[in-house]
C-alpha atoms as a PDB file:
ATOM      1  CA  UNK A   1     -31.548 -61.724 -18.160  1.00  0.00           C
ATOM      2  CA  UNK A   2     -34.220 -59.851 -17.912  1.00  0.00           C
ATOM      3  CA  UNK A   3     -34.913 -55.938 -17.234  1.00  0.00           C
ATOM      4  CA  UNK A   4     -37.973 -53.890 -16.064  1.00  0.00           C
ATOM      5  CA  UNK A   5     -36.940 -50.234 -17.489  1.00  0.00           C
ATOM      6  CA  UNK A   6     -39.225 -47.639 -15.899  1.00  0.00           C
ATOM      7  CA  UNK A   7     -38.841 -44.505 -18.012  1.00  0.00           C
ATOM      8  CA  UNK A   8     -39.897 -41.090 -16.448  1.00  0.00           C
ATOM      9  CA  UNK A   9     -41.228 -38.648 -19.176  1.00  0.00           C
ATOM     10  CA  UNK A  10     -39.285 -35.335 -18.852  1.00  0.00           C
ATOM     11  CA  UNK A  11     -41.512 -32.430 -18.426  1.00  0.00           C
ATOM     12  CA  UNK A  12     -44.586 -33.910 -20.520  1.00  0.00           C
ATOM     13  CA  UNK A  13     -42.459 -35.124 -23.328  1.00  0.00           C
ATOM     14  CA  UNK A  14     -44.710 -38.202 -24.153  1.00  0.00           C
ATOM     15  CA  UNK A  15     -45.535 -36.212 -27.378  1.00  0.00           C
ATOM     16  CA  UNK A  16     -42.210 -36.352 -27.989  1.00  0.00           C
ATOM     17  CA  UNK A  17     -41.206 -39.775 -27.041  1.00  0.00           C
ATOM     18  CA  UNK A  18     -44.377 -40.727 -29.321  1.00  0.00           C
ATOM     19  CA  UNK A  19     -43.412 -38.841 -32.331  1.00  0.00           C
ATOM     20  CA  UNK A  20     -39.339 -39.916 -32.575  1.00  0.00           C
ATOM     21  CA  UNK A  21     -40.993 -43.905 -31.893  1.00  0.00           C
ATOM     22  CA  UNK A  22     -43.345 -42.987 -35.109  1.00  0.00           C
ATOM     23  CA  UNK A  23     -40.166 -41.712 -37.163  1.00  0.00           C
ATOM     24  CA  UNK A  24     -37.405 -44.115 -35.784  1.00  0.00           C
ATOM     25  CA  UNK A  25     -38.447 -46.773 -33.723  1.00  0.00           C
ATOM     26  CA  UNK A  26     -37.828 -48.292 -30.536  1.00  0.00           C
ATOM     27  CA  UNK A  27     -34.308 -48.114 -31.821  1.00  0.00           C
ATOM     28  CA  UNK A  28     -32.465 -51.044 -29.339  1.00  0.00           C
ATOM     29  CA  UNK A  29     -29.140 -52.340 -29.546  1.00  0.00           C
ATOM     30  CA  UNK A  30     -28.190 -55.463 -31.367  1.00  0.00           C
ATOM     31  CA  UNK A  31     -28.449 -58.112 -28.298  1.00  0.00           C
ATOM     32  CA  UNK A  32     -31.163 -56.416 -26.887  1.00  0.00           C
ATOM     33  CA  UNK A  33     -35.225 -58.080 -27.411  1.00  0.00           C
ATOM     34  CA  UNK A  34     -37.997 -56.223 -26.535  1.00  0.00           C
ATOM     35  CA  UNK A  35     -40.326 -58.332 -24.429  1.00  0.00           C
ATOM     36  CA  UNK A  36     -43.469 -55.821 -23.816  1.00  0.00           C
ATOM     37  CA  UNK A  37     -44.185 -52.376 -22.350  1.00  0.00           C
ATOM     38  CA  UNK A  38     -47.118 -50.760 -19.919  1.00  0.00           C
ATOM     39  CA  UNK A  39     -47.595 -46.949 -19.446  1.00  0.00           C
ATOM     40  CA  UNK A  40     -49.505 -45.667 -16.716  1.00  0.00           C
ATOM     41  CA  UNK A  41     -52.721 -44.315 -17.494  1.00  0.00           C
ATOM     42  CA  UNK A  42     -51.115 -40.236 -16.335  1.00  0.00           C
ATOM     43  CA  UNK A  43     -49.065 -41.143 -19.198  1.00  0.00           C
ATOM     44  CA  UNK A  44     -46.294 -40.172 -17.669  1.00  0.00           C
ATOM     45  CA  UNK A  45     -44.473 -43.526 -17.078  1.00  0.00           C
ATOM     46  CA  UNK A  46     -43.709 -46.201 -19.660  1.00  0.00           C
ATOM     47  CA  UNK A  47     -42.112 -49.725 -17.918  1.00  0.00           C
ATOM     48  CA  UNK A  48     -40.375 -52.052 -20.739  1.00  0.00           C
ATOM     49  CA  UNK A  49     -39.324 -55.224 -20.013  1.00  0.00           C
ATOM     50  CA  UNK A  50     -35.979 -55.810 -22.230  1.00  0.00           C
ATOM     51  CA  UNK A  51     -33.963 -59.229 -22.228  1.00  0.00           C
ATOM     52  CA  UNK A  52     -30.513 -59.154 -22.888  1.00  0.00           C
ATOM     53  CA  UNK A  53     -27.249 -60.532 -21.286  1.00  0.00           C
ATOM     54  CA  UNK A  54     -25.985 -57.836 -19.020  1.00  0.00           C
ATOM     55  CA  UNK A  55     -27.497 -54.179 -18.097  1.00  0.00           C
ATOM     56  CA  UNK A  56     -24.819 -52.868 -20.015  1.00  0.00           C
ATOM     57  CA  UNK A  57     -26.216 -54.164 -23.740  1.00  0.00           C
ATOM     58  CA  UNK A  58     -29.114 -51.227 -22.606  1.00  0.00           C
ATOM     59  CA  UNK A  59     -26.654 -48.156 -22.559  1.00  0.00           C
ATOM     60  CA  UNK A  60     -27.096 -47.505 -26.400  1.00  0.00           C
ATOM     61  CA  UNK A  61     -30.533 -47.487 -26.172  1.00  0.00           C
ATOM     62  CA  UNK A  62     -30.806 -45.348 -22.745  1.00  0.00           C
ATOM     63  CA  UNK A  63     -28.246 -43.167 -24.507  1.00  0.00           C
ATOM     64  CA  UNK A  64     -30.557 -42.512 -27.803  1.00  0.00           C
ATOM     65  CA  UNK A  65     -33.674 -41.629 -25.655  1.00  0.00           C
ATOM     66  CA  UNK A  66     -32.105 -39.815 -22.636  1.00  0.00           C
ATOM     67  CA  UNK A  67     -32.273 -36.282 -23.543  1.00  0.00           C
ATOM     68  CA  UNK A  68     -36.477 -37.177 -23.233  1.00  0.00           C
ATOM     69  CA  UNK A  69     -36.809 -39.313 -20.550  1.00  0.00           C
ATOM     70  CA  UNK A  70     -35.362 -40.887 -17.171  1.00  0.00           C
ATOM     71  CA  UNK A  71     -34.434 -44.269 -16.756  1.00  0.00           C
ATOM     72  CA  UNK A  72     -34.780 -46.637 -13.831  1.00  0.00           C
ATOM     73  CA  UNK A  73     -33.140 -50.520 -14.693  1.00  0.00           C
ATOM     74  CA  UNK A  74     -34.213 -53.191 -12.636  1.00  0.00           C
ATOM     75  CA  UNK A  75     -33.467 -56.663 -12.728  1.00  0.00           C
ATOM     76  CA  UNK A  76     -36.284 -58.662 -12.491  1.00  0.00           C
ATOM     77  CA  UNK A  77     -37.138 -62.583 -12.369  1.00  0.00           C
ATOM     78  CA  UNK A  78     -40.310 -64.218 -12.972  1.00  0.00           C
ATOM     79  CA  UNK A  79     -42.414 -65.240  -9.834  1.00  0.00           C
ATOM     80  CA  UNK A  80     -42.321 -68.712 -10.371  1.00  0.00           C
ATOM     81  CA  UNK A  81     -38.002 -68.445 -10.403  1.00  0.00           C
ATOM     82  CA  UNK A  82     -37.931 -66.180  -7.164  1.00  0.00           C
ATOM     83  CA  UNK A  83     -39.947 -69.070  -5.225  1.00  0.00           C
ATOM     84  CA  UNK A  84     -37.747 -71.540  -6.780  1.00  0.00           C
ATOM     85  CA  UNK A  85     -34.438 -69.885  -5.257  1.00  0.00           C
ATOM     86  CA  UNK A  86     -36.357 -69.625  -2.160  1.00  0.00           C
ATOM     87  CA  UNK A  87     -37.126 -73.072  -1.688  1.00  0.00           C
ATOM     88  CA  UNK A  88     -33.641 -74.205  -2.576  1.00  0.00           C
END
């Protein structure tokens, strides 16, 4: 299944965010794959999309980074699935 995470940078902690991804890495949960990531150009938002079974698997992961940032999960299809299970 897959996940768009929007993460909300607390109070200009990008630096932050930046420096503990430099030292310990994206740092996801066994179960969890990394698809790709944007960050809007304010540099104040980063959106990941994450695969992984349920929304649960992300809690470790939310948990390791949430004293820096907000989290939004959304579940998300591909555009081509959506208007399949419209058609149908």
């Amino acid at each position: 299944m897959l996940f768009m995470v929007i993460e909300r940078f607390r109070d200009g902690s990008g630096k932050a965010v930046y420096q503990r991804f430099a030292e310990r890495g994206r740092m996801i949960p066994e179960g969890v794959r990394f698809v790709d990531s944007w960050v809007d150009t304010a540099g104040a938002r980063c959106f990941q999309l994450m695969d992984c079974a349920r929304e649960a698997d992300l809690q470790p992961w939310i948990d390791a980074w949430s004293d820096l940032v907000d989290f939004e999960v959304v579940a998300v299809t591909d555009s081509a699935t959506a208007a399949e299970q419209v058609r149908s």
